[in-house]
PDB file of N, CA and C in Angstrom:
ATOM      1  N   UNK A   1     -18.289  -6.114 146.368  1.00  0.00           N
ATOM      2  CA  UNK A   1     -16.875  -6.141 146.083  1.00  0.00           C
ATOM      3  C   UNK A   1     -16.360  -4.748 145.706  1.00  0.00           C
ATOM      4  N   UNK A   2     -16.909  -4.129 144.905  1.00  0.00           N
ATOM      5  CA  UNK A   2     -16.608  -2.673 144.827  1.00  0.00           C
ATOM      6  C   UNK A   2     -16.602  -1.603 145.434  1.00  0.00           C
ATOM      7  N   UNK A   3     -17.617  -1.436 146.615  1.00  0.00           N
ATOM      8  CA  UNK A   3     -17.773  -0.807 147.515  1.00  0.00           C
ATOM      9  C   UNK A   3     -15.969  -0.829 148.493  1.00  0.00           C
ATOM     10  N   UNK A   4     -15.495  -1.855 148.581  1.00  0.00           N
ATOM     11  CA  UNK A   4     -13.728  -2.413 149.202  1.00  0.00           C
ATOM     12  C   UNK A   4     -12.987  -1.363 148.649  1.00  0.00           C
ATOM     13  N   UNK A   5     -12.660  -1.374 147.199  1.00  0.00           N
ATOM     14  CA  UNK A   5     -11.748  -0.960 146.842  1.00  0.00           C
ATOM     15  C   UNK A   5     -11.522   0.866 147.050  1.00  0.00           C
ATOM     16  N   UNK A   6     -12.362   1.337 147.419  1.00  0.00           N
ATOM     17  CA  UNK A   6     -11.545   2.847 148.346  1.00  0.00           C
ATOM     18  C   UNK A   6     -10.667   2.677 149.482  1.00  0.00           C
ATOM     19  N   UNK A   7     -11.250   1.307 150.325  1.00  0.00           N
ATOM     20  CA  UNK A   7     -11.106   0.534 151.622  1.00  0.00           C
ATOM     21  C   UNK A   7      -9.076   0.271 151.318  1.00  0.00           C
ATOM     22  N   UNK A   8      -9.852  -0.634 150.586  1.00  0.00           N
ATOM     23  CA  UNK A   8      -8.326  -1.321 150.611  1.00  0.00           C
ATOM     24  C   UNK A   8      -7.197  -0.407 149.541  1.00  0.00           C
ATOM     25  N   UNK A   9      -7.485   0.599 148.959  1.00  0.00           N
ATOM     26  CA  UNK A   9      -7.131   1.493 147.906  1.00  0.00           C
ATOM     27  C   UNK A   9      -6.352   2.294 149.600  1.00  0.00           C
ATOM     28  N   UNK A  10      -7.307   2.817 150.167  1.00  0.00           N
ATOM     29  CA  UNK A  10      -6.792   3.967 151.477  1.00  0.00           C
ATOM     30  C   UNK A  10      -5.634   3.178 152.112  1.00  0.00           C
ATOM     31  N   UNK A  11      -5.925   1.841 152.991  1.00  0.00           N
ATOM     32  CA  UNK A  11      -5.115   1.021 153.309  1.00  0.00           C
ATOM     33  C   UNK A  11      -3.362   0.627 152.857  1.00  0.00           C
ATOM     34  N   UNK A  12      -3.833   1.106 151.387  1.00  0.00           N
ATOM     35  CA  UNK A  12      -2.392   0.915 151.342  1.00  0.00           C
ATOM     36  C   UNK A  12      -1.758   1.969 150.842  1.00  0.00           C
ATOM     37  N   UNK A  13      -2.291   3.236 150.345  1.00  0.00           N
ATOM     38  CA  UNK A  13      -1.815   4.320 150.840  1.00  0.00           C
ATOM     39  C   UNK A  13      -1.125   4.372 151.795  1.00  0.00           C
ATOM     40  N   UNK A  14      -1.757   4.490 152.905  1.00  0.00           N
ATOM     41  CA  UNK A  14      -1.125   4.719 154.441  1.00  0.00           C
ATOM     42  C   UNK A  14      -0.125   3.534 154.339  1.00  0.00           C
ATOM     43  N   UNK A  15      -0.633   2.576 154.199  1.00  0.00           N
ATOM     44  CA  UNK A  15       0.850   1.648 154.413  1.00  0.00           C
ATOM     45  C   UNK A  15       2.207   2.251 153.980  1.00  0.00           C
ATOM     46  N   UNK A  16       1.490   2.540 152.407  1.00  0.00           N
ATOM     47  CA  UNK A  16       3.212   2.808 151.445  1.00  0.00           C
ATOM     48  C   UNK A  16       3.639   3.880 152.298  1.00  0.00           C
ATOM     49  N   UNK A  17       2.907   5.285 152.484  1.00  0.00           N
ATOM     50  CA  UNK A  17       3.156   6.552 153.246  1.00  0.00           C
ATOM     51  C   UNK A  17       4.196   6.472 154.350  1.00  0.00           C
ATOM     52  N   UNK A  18       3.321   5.296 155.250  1.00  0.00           N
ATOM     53  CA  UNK A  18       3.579   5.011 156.667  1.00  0.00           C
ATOM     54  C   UNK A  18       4.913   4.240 156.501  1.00  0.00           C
ATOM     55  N   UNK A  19       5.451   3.363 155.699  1.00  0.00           N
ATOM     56  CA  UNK A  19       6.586   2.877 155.624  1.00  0.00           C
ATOM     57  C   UNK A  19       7.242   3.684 154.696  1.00  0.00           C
ATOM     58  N   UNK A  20       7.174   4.993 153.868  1.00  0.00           N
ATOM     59  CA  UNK A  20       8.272   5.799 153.548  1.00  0.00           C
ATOM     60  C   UNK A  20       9.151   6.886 154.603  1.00  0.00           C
ATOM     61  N   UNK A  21       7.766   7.148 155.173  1.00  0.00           N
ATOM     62  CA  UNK A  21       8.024   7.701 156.517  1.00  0.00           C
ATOM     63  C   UNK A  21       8.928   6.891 157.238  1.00  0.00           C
ATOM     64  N   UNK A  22       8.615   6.399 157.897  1.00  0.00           N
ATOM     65  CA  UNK A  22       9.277   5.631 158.884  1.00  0.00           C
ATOM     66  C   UNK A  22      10.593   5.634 158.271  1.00  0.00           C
ATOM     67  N   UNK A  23      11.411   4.893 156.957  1.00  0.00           N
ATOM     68  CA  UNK A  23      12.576   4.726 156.645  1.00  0.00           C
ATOM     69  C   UNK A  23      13.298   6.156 156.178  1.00  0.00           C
ATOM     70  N   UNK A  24      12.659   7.164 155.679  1.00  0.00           N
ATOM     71  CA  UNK A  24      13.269   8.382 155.861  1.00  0.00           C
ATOM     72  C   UNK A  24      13.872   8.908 157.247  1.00  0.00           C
ATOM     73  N   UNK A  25      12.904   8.783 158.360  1.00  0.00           N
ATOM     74  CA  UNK A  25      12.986   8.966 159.584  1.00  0.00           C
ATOM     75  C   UNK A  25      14.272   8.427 160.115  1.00  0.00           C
ATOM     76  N   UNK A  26      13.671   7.335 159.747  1.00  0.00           N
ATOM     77  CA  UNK A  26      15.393   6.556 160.387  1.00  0.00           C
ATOM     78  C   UNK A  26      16.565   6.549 159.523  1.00  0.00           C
ATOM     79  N   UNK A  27      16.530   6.637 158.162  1.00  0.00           N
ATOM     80  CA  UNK A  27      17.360   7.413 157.523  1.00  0.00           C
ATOM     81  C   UNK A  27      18.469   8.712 158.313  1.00  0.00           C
ATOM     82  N   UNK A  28      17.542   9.647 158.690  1.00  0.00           N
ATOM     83  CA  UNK A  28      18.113  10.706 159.015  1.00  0.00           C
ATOM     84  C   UNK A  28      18.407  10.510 160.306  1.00  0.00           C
ATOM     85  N   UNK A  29      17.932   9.724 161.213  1.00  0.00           N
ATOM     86  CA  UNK A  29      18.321   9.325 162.267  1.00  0.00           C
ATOM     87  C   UNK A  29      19.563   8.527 162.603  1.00  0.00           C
ATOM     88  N   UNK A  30      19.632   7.759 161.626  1.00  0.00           N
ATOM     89  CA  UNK A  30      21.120   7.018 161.570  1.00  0.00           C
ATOM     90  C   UNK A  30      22.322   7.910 161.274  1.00  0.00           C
ATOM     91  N   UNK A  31      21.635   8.955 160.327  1.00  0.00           N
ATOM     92  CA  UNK A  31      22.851   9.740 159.789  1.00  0.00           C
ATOM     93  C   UNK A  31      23.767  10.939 161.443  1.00  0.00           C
ATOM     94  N   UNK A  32      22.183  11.200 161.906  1.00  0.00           N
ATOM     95  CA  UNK A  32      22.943  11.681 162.831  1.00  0.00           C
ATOM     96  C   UNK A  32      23.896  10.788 164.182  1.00  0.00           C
ATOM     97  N   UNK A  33      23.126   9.952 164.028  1.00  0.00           N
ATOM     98  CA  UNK A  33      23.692   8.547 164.980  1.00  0.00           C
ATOM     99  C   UNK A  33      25.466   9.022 164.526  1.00  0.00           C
ATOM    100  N   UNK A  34      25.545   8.682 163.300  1.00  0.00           N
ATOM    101  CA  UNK A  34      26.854   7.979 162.722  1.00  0.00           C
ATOM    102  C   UNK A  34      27.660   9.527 163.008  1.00  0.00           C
ATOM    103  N   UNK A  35      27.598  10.446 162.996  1.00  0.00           N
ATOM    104  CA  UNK A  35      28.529  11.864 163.178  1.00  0.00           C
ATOM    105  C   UNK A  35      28.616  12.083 164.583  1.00  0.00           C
ATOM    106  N   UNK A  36      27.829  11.334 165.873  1.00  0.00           N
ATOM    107  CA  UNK A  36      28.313  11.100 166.837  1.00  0.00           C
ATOM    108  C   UNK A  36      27.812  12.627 167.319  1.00  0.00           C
ATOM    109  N   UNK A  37      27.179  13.590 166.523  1.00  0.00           N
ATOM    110  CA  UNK A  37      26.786  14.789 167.890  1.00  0.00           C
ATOM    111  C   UNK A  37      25.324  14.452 168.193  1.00  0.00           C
ATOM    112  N   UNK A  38      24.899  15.110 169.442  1.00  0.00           N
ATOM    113  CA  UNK A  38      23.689  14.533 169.848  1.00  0.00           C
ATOM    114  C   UNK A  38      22.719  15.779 169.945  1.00  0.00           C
ATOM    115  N   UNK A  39      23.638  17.011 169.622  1.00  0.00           N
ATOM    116  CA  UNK A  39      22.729  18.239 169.358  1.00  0.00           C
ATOM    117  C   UNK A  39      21.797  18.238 167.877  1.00  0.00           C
ATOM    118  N   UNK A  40      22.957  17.193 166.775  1.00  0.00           N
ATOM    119  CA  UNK A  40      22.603  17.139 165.721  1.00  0.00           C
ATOM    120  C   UNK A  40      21.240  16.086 165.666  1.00  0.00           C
ATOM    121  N   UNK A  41      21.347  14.975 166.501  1.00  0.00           N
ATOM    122  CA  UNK A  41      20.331  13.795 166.767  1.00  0.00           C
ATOM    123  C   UNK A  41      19.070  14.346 167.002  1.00  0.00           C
ATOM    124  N   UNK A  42      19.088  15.757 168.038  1.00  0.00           N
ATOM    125  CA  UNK A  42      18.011  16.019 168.386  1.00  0.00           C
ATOM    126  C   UNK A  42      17.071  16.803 167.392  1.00  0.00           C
ATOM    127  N   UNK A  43      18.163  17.783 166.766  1.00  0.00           N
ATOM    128  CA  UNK A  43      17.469  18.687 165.522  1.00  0.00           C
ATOM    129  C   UNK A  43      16.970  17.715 164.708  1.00  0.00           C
ATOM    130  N   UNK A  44      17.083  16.559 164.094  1.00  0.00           N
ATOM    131  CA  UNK A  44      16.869  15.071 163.221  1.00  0.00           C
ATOM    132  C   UNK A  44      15.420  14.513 163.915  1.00  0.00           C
ATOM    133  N   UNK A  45      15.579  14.756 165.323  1.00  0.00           N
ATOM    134  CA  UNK A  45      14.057  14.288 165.839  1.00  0.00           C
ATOM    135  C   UNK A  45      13.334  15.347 166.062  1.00  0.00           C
ATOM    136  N   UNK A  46      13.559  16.503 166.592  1.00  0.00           N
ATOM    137  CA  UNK A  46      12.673  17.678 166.164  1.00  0.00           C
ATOM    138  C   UNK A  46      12.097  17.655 165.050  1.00  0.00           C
ATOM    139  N   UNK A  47      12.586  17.526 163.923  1.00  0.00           N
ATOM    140  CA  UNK A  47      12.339  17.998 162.599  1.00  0.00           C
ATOM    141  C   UNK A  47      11.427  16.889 162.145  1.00  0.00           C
ATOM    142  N   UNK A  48      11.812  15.865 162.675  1.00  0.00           N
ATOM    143  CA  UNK A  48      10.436  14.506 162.503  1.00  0.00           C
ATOM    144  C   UNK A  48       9.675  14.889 162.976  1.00  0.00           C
ATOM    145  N   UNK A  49       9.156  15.127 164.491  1.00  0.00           N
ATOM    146  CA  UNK A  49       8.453  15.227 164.615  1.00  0.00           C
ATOM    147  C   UNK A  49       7.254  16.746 164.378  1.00  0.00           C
ATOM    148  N   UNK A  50       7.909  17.571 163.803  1.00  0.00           N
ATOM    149  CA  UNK A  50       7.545  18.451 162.929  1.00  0.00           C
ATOM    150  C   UNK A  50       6.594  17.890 161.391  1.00  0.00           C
ATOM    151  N   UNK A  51       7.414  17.140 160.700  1.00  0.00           N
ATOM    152  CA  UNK A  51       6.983  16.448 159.771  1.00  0.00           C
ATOM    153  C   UNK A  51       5.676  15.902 159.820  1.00  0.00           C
ATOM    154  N   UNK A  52       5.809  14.735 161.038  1.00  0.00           N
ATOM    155  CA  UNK A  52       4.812  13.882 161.331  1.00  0.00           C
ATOM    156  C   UNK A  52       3.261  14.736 162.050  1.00  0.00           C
ATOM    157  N   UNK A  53       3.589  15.343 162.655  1.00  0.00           N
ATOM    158  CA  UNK A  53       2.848  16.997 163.021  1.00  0.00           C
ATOM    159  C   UNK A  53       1.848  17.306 162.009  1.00  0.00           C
ATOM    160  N   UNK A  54       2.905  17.900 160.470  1.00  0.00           N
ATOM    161  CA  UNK A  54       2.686  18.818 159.800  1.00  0.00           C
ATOM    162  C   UNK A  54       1.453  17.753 158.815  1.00  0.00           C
ATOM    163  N   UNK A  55       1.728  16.727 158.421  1.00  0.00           N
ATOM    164  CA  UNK A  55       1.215  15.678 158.262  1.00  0.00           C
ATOM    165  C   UNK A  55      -0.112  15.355 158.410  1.00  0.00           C
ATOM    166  N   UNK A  56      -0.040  14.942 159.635  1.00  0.00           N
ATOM    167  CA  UNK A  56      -1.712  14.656 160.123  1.00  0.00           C
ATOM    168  C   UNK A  56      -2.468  16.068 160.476  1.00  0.00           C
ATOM    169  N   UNK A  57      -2.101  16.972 160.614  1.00  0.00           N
ATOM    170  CA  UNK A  57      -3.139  18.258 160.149  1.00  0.00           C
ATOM    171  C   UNK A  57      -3.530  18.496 158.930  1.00  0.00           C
ATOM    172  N   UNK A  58      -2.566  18.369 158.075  1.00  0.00           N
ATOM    173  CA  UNK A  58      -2.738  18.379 156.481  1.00  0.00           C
ATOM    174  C   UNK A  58      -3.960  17.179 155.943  1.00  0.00           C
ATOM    175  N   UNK A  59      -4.114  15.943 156.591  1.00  0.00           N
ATOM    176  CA  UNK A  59      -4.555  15.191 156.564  1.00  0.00           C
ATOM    177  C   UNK A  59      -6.226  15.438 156.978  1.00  0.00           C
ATOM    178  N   UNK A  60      -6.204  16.329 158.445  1.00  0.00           N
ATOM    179  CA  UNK A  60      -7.060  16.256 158.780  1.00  0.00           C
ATOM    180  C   UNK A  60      -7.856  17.416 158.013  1.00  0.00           C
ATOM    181  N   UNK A  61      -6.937  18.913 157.247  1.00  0.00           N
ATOM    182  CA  UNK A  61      -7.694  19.711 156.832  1.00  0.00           C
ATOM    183  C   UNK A  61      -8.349  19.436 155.614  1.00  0.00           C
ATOM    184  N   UNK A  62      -7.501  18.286 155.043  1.00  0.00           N
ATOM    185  CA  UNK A  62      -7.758  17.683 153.861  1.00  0.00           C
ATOM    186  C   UNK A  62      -8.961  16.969 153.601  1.00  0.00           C
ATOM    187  N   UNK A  63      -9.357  16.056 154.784  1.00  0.00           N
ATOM    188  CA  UNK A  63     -10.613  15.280 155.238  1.00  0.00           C
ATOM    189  C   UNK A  63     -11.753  16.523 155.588  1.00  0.00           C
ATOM    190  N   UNK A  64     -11.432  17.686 156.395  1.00  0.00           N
ATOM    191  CA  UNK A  64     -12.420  18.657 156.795  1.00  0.00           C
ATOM    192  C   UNK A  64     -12.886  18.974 155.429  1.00  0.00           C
ATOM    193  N   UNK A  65     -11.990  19.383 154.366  1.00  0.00           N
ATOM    194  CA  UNK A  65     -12.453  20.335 153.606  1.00  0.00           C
ATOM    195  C   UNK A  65     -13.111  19.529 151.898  1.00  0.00           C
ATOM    196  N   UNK A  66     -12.938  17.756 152.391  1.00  0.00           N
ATOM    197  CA  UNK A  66     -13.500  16.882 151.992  1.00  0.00           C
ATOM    198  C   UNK A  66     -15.196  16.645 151.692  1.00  0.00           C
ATOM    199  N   UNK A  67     -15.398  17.055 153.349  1.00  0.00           N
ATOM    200  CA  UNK A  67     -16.366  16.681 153.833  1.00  0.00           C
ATOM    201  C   UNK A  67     -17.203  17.774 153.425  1.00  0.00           C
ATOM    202  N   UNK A  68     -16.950  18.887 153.793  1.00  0.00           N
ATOM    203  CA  UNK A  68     -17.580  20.302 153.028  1.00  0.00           C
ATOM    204  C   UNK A  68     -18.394  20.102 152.130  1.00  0.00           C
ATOM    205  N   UNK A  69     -16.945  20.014 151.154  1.00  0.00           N
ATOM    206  CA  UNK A  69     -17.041  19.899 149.649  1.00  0.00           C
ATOM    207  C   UNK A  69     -18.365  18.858 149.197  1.00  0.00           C
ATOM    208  N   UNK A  70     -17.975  17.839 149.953  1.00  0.00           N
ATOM    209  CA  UNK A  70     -19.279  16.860 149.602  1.00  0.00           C
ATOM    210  C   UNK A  70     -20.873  17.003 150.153  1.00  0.00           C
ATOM    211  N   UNK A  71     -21.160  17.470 151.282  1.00  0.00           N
ATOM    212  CA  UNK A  71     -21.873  18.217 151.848  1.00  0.00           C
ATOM    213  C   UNK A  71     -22.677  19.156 151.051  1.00  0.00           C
ATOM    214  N   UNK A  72     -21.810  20.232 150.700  1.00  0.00           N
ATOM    215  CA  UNK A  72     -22.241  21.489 150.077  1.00  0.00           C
ATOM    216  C   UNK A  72     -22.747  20.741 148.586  1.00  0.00           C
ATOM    217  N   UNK A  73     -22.369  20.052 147.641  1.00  0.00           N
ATOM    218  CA  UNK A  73     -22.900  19.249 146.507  1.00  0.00           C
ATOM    219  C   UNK A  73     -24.156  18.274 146.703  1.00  0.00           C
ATOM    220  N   UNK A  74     -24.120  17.916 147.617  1.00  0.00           N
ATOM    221  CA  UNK A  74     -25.362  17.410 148.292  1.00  0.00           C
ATOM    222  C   UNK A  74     -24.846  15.578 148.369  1.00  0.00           C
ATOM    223  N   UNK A  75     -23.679  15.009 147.979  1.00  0.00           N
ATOM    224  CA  UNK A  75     -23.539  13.921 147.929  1.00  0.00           C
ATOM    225  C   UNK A  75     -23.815  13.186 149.091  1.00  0.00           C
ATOM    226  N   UNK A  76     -24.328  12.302 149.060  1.00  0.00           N
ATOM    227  CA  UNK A  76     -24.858  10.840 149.720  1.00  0.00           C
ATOM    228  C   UNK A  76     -24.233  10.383 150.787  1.00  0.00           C
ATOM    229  N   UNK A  77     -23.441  10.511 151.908  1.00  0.00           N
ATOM    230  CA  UNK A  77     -22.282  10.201 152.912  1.00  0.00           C
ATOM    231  C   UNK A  77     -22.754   8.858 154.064  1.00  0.00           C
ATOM    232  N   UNK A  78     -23.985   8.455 153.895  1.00  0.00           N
ATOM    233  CA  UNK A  78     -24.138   7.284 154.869  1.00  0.00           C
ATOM    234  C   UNK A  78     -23.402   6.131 154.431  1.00  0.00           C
ATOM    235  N   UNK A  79     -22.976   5.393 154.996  1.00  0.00           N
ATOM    236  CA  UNK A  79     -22.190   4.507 155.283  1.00  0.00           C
ATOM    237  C   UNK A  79     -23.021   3.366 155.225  1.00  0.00           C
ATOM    238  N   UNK A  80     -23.464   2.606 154.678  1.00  0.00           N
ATOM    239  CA  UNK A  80     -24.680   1.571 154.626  1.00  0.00           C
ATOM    240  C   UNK A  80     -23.442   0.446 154.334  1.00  0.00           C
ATOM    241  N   UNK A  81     -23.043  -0.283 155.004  1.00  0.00           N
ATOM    242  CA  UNK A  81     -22.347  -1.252 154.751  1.00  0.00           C
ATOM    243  C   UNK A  81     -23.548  -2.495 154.634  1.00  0.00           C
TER     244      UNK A  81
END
């Protein structure tokens, strides 16, 4: 049972993340919707997808430099489910 709770701890991380995201997104997406320019719509989706970009690299350097870290300490990393 304990072994779960990083599991389901990560899980909803990403959930909460993944649904703040998303409603910011469309947040700013509506806003440009509603002023009716579509130069403005596009800078609103550029800039997401910048975000979402900037994001999962951060994520991934975050996990790289995870793994290092644990590595170099000598910690235990098999997965023995």
């Amino acid at each position: 049972m304990v072994d779960w709770i990083p599991v389901v701890f990560f899980i909803f991380k990403f959930l909460v993340l993944g649904t703040g995201m998303f409603y910011a997104i469309k947040w700013h997406y509506d806003q440009g919707k509603k002023k009716g320019k579509e130069e403005e719509r596009r800078a609103v989706l550029r800039a997401s997808v910048k975000v979402v970009v900037g994001f999962v690299l951060t994520l991934l350097v975050l996990t790289f430099v995870t793994y290092i870290l644990a590595k170099t300490f000598g910690m235990d990393l098999n997965m023995n489910w």
